[in-house]
C-alpha atoms as a PDB file:
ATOM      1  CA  UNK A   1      81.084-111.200 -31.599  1.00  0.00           C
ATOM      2  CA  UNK A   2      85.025-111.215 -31.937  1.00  0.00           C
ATOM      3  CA  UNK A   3      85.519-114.801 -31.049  1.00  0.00           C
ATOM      4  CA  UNK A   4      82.765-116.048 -33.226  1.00  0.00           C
ATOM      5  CA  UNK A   5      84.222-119.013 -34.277  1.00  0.00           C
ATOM      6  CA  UNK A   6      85.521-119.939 -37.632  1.00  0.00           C
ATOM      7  CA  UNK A   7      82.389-121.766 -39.931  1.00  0.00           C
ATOM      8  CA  UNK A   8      79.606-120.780 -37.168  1.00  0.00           C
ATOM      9  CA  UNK A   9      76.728-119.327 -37.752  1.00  0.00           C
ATOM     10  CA  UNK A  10      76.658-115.574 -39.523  1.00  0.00           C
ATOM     11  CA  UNK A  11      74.551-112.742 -38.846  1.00  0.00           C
ATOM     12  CA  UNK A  12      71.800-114.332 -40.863  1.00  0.00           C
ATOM     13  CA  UNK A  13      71.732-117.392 -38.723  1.00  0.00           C
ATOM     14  CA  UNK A  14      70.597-115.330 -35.348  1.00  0.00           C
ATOM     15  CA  UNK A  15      67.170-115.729 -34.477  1.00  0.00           C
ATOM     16  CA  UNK A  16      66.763-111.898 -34.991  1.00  0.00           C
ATOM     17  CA  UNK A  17      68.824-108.644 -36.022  1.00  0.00           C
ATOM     18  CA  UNK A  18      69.427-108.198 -32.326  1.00  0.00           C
ATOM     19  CA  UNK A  19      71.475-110.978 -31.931  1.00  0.00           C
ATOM     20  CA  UNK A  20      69.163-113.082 -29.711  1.00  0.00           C
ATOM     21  CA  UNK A  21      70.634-116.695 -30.675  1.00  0.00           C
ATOM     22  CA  UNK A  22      68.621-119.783 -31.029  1.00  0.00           C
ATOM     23  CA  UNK A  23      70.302-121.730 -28.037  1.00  0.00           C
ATOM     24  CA  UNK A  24      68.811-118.167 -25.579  1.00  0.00           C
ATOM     25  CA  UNK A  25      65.367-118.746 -27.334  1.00  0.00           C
ATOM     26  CA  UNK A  26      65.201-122.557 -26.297  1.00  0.00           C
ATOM     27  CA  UNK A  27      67.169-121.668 -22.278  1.00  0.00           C
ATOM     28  CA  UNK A  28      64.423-118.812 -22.201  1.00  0.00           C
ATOM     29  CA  UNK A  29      61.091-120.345 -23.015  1.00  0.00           C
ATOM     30  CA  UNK A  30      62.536-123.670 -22.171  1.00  0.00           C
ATOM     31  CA  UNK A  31      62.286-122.607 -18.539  1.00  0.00           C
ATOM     32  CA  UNK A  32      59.317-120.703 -18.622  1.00  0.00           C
ATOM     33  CA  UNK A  33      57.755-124.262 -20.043  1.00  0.00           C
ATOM     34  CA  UNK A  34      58.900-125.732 -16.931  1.00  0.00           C
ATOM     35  CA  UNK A  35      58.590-123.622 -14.567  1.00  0.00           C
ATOM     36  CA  UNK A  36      55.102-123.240 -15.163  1.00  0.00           C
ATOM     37  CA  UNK A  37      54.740-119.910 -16.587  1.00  0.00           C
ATOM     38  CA  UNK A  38      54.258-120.844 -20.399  1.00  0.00           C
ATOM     39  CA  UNK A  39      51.724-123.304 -22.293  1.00  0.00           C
ATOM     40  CA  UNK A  40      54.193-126.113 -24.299  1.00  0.00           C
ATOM     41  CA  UNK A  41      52.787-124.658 -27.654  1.00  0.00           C
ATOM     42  CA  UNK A  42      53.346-120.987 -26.714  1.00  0.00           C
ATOM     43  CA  UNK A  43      56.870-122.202 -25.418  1.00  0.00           C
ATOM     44  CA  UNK A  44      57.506-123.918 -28.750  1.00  0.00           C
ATOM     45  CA  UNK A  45      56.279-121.312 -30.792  1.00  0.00           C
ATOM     46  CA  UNK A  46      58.326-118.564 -29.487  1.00  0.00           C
ATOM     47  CA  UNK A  47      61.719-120.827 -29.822  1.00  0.00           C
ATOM     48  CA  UNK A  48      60.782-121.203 -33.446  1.00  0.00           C
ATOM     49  CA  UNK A  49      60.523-117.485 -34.020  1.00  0.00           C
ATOM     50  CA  UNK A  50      60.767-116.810 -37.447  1.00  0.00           C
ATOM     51  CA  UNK A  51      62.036-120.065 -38.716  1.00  0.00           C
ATOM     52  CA  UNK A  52      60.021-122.813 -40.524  1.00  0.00           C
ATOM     53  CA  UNK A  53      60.576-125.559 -37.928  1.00  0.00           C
ATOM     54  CA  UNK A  54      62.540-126.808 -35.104  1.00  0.00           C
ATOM     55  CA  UNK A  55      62.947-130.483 -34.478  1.00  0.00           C
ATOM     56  CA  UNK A  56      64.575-132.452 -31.780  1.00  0.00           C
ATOM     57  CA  UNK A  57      67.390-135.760 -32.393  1.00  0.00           C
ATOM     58  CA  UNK A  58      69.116-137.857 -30.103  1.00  0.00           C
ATOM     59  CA  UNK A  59      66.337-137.738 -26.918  1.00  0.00           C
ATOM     60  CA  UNK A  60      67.188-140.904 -24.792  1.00  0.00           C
ATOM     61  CA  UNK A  61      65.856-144.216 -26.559  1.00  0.00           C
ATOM     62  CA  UNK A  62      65.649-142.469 -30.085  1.00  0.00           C
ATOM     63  CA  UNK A  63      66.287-144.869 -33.134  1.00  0.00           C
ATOM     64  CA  UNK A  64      68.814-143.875 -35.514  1.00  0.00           C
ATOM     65  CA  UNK A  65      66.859-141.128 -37.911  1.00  0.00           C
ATOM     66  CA  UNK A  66      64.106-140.121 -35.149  1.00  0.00           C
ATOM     67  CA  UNK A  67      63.329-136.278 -35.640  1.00  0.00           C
ATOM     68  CA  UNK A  68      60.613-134.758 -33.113  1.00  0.00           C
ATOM     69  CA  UNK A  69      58.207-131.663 -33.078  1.00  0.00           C
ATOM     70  CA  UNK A  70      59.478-129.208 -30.595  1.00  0.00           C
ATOM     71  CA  UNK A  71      56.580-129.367 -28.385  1.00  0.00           C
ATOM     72  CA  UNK A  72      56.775-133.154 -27.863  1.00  0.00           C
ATOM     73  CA  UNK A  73      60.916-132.481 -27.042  1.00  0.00           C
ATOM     74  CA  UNK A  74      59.738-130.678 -24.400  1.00  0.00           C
ATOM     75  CA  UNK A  75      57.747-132.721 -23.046  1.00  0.00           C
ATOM     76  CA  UNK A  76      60.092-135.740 -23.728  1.00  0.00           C
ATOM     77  CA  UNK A  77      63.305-134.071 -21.926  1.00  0.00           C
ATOM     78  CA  UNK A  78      60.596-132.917 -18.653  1.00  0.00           C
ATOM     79  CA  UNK A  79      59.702-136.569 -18.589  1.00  0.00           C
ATOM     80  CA  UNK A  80      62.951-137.902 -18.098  1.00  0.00           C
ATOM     81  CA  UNK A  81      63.299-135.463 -15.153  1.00  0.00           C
ATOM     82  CA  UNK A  82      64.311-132.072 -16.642  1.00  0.00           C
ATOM     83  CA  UNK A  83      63.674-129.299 -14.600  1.00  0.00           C
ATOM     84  CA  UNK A  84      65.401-126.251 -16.535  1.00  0.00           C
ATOM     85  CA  UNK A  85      67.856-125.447 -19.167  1.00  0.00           C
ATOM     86  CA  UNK A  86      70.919-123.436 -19.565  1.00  0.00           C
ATOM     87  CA  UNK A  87      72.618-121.582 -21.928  1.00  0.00           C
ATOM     88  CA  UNK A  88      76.145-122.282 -23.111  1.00  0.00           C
ATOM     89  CA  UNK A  89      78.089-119.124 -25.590  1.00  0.00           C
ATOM     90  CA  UNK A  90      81.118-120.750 -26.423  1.00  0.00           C
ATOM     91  CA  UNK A  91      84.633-118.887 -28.415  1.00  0.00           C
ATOM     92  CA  UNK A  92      87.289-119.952 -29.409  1.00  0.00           C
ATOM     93  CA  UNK A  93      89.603-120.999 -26.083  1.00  0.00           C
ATOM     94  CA  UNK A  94      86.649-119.417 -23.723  1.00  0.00           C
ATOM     95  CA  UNK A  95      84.353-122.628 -23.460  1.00  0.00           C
ATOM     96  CA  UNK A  96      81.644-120.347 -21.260  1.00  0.00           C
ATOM     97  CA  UNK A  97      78.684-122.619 -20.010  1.00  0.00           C
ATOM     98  CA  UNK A  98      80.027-126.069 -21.265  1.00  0.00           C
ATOM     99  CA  UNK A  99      80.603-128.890 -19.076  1.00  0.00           C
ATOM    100  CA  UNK A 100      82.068-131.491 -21.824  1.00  0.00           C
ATOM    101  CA  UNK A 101      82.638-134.033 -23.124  1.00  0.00           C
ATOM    102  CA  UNK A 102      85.186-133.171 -25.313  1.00  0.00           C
ATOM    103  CA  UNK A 103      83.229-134.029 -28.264  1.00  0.00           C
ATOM    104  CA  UNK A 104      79.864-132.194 -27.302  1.00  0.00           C
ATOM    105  CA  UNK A 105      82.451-129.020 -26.496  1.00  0.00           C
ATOM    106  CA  UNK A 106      83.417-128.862 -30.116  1.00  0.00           C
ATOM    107  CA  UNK A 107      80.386-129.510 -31.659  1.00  0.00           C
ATOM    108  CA  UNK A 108      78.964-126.020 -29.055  1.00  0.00           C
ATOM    109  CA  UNK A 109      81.920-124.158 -30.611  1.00  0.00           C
ATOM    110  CA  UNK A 110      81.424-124.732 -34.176  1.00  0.00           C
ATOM    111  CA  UNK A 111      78.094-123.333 -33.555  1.00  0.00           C
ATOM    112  CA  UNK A 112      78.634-120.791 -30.934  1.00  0.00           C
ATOM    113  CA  UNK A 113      75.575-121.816 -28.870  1.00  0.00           C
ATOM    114  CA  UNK A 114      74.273-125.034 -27.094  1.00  0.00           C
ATOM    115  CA  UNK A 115      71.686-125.399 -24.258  1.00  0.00           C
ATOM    116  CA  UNK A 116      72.187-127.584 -20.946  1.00  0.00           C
ATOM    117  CA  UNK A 117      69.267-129.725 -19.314  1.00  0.00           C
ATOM    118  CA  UNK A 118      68.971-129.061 -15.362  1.00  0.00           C
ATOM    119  CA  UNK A 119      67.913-132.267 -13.470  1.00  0.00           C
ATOM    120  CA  UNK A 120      67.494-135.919 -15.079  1.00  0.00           C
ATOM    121  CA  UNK A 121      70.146-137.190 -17.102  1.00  0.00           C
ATOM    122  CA  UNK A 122      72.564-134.670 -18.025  1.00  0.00           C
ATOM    123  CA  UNK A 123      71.909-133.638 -21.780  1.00  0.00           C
ATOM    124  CA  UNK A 124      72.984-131.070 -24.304  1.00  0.00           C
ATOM    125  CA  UNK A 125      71.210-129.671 -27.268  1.00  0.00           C
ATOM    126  CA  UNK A 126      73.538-128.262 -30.433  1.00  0.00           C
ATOM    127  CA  UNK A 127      71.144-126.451 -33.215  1.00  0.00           C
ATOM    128  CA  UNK A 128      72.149-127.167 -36.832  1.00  0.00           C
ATOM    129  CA  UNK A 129      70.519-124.786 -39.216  1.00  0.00           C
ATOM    130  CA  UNK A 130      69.624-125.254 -42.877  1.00  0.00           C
ATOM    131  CA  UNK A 131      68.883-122.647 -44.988  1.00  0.00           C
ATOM    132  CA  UNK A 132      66.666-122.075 -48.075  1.00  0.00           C
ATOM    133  CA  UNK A 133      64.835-120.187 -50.047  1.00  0.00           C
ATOM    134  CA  UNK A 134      66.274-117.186 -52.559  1.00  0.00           C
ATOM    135  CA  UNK A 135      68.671-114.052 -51.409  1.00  0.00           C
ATOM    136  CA  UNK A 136      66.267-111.909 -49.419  1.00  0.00           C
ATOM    137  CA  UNK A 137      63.539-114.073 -49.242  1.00  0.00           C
ATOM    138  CA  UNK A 138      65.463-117.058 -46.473  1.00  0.00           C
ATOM    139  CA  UNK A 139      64.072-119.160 -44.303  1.00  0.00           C
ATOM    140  CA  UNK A 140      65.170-121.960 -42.063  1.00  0.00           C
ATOM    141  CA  UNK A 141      64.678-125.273 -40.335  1.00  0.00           C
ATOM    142  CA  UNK A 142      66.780-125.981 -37.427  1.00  0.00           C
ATOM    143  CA  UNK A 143      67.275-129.354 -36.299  1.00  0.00           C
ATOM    144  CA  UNK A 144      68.709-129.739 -32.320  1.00  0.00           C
ATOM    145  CA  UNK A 145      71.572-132.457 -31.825  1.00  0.00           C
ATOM    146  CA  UNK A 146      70.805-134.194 -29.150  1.00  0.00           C
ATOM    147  CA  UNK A 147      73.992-136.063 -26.645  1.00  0.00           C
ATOM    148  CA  UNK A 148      74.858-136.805 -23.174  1.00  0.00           C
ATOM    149  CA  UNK A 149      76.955-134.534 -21.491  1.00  0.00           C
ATOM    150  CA  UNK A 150      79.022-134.264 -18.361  1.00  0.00           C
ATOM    151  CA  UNK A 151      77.246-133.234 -15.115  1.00  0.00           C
ATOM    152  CA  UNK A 152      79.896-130.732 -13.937  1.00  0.00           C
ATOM    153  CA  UNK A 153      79.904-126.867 -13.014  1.00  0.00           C
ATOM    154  CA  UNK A 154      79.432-124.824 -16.369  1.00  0.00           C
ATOM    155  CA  UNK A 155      82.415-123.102 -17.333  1.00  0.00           C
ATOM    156  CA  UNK A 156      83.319-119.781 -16.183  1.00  0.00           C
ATOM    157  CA  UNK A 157      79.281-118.324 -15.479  1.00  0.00           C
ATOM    158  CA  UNK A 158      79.320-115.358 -13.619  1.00  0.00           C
ATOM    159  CA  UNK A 159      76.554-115.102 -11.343  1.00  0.00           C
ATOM    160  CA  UNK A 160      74.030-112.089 -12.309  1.00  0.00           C
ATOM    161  CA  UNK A 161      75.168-109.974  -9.247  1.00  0.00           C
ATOM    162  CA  UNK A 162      78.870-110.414 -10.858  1.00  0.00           C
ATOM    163  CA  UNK A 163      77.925-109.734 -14.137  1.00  0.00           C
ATOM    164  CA  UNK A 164      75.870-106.870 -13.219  1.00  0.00           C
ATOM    165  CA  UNK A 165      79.259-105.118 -11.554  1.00  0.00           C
ATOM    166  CA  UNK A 166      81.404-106.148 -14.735  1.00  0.00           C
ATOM    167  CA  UNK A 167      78.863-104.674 -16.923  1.00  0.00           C
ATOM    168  CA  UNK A 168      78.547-101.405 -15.349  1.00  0.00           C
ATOM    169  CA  UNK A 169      82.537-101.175 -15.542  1.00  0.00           C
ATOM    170  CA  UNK A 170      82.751-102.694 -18.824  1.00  0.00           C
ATOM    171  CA  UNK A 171      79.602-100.265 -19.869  1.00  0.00           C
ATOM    172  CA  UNK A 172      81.884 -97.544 -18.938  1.00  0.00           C
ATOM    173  CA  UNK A 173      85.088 -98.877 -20.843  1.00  0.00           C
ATOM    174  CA  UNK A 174      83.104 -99.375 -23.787  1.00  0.00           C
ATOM    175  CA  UNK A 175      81.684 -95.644 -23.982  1.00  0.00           C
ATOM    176  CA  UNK A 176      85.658 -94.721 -24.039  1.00  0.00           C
ATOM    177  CA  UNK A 177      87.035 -97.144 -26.355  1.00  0.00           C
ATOM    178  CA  UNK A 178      84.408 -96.397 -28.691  1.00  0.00           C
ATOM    179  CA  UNK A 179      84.806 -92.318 -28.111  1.00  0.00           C
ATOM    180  CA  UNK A 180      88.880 -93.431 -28.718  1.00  0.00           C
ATOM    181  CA  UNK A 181      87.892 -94.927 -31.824  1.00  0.00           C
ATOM    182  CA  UNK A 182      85.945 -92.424 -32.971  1.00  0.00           C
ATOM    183  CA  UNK A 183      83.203 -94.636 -34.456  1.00  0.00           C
ATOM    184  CA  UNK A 184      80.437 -91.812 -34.484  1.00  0.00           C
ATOM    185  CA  UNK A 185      82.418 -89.969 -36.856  1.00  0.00           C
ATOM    186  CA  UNK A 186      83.691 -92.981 -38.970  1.00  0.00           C
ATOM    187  CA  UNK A 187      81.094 -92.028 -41.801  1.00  0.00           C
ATOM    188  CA  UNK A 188      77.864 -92.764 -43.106  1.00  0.00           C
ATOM    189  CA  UNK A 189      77.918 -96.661 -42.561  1.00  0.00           C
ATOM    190  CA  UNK A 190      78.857 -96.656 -38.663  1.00  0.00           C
ATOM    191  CA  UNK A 191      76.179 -93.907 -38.450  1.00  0.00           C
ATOM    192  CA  UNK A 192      73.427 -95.962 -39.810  1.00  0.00           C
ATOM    193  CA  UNK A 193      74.956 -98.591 -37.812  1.00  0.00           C
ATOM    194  CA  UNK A 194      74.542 -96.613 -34.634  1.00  0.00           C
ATOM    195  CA  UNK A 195      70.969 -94.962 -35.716  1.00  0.00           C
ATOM    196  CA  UNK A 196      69.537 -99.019 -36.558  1.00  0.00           C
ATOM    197  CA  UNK A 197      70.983 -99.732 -32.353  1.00  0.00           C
ATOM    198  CA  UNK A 198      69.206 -96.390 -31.344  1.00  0.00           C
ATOM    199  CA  UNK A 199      66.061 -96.945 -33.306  1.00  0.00           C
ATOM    200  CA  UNK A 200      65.138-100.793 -31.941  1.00  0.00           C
ATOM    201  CA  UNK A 201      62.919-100.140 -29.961  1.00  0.00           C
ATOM    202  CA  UNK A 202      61.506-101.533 -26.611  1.00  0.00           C
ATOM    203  CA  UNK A 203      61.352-105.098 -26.971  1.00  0.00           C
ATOM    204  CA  UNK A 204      60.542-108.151 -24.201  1.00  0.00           C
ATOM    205  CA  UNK A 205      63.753-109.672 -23.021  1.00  0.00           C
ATOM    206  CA  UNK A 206      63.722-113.399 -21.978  1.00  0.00           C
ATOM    207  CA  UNK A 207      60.269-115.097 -21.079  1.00  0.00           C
ATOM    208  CA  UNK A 208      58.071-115.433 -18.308  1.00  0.00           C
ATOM    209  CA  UNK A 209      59.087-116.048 -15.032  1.00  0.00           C
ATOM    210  CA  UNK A 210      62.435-114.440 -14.808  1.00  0.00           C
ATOM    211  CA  UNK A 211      63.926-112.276 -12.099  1.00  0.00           C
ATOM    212  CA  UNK A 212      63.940-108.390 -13.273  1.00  0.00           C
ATOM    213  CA  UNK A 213      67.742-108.489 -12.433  1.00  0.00           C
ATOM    214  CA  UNK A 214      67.903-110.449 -14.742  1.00  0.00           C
ATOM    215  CA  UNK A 215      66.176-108.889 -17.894  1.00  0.00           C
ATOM    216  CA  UNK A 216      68.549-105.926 -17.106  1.00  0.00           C
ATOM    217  CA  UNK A 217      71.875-107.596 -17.001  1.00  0.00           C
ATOM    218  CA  UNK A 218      70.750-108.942 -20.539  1.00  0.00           C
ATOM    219  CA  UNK A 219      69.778-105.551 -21.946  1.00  0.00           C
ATOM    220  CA  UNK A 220      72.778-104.163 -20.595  1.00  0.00           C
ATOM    221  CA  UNK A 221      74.836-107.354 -21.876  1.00  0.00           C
ATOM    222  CA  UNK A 222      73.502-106.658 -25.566  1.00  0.00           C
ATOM    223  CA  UNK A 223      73.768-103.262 -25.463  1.00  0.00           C
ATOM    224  CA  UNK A 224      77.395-103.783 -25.347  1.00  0.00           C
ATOM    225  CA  UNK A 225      77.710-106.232 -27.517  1.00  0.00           C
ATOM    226  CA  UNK A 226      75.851-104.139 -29.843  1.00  0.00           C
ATOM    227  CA  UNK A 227      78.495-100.912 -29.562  1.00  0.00           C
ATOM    228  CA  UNK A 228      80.804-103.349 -30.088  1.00  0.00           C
ATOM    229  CA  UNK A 229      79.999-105.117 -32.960  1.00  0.00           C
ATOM    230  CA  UNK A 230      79.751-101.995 -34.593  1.00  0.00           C
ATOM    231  CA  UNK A 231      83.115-101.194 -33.686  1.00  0.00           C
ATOM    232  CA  UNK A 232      84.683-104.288 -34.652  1.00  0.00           C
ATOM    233  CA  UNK A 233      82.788-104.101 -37.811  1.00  0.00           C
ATOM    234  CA  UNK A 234      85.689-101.833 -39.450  1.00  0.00           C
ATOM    235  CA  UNK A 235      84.036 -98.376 -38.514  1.00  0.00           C
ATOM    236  CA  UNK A 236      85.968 -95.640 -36.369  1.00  0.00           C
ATOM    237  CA  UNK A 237      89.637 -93.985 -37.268  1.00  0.00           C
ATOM    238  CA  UNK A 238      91.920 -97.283 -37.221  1.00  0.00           C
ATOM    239  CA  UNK A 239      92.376 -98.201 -41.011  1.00  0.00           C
ATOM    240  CA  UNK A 240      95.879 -99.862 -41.319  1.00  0.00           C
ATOM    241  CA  UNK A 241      96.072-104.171 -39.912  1.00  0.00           C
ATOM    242  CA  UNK A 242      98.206-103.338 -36.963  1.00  0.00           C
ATOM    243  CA  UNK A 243      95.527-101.015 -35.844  1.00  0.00           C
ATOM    244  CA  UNK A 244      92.833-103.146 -36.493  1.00  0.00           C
ATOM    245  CA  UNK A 245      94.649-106.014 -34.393  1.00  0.00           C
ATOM    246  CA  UNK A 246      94.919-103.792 -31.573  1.00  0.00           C
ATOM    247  CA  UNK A 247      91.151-102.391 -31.462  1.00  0.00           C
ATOM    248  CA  UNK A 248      90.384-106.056 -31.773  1.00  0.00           C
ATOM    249  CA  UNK A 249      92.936-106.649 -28.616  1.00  0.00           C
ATOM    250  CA  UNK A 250      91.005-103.889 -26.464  1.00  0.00           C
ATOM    251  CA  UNK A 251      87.669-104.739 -27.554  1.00  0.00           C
ATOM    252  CA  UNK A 252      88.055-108.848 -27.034  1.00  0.00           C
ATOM    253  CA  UNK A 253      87.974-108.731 -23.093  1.00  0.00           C
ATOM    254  CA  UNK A 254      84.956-106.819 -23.423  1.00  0.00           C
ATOM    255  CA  UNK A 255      83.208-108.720 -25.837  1.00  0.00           C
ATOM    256  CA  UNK A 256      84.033-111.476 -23.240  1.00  0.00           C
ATOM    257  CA  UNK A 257      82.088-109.546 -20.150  1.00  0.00           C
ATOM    258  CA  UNK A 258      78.971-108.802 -22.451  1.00  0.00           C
ATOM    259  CA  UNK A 259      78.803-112.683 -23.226  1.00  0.00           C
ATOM    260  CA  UNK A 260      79.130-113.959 -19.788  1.00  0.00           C
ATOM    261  CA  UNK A 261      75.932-111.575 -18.595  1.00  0.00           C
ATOM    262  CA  UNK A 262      73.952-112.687 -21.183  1.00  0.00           C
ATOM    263  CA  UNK A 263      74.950-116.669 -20.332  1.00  0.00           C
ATOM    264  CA  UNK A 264      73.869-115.389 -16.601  1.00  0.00           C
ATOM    265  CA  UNK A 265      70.781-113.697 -17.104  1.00  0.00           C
ATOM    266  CA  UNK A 266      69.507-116.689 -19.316  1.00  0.00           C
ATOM    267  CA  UNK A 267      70.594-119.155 -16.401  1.00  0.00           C
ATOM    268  CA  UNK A 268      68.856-117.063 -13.566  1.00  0.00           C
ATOM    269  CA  UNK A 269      65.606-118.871 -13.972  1.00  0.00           C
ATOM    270  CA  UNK A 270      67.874-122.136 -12.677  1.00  0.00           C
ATOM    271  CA  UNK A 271      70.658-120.465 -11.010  1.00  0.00           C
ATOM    272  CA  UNK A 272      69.057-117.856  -8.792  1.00  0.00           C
ATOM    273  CA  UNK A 273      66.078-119.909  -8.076  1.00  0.00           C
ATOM    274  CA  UNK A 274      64.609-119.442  -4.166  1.00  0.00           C
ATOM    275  CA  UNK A 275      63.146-121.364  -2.136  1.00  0.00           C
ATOM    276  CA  UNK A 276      59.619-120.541  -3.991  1.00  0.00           C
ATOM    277  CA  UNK A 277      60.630-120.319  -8.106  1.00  0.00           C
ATOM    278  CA  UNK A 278      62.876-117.611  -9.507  1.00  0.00           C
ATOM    279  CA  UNK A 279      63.089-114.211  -7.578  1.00  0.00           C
END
């Protein structure tokens, strides 16, 4: 992303290559655990993804030095009267899905993700992630800061029936900027860039028990982000610094669109919830 901020996570510290982050993982399956459409083990499981383990810090009543299993998290935080989570993207100056304190805000934006309880006492979870293991052969364990946070609106979440009508515009303004650019004939890296997007694959989007609205404001959301991360990436015809500053300039507002879907279509399971569960 082009606000990812300085000393967050890389690309090697997503959860995988398609920039799914940790914090979506945990909002996703998170609510599907408590809504009543996952088992806590398959929940846990699928928010651990390819790392070695996940562990929880900070729960209310914790000792100083307490680290919990995943699972028992869970069922910790849905004790104390959590009834969903949401996700929180910040950048640098856009603070999308945070509610503060100040001090919880800035530990979210050094790691460009957090995750929101719904219901009981108002909590936030930060992921820290340590990595091991040799160059090609990493793994990690990720341990989730636990702290109280302010019960206030999140800020600036669209809701998915807005983000679905900035994403088809912003869809639009993407395909031009990136025909402006000319990325697909920046060479053989952008290609291969743009064949590894084409080439994904179908893949299942969020977790059990969210709207379908939903699933496609996210797949729209990455496929933007995608295009341009590809574009910001150095590919296309700008090659001198003041052009580079002004692709960045045209492609920042819709880097910003593409993040607040994907904060909206993980929130849905909360946030567009009926009378009788998500619709």
């Amino acid at each position: 992303m082009l606000d990812t901020p300085a000393g967050a996570r890389g690309p090697e510290d997503l959860q995988d290559p398609h920039g799914e982050t940790r914090a979506g993982r945990l909002t996703a399956w998170g609510n599907a655990l408590l809504g009543g459409f996952a088992p806590p083990d398959d929940a846990a499981a699928a928010v651990t993804g390819r790392d070695e383990a996940h562990r929880v810090a900070g729960l209310p009543g914790d000792a100083d030095g307490d680290r919990h299993a995943l699972t028992w998290a869970l069922g910790r935080l849905r004790a104390l009267g959590a009834t969903g989570f949401r996700l929180a993207l910040p950048a640098p100056g856009h603070p999308l899905g945070l509610t503060g304190p100040p001090e919880f805000n800035a530990r979210a934006l050094e790691a460009g993700e957090a995750v929101l309880t719904v219901g009981g006492p108002a909590l936030g979870l930060v992921p820290e992630v340590a990595w091991f293991g040799p160059p090609g052969d990493r793994s990690a364990t990720v341990l989730w800061h636990c702290s109280p946070v302010r019960e206030a609106p999140p800020a600036d979440v669209p809701t998915l029936r807005e983000a679905e009508r900035e994403l088809a515009e912003g869809l639009r303004e993407a395909t031009a900027v990136l025909a402006r650019l000319d990325v697909a004939g920046a060479g053989p890296e952008a290609l291969r860039a743009l064949e590894a997007y084409r080439r994904r694959g179908h893949r299942e989007l969020l977790a059990p028990g969210y709207p379908p609205r939903a699933v496609r404001v996210l797949e729209s959301a990455q496929r933007i982000a995608a295009l341009l991360a590809i574009a910001a990436g150095g590919h296309g015809a700008a090659v001198s610094a003041g052009e580079m500053a002004a692709r960045a300039g045209v492609l920042r507002p819709l880097e910003r669109t593409a993040r607040r879907a994907q904060v909206a279509a993980y929130n849905a399971a909360v946030d567009e919830r009926g009378d009788d569960g998500p619709r």
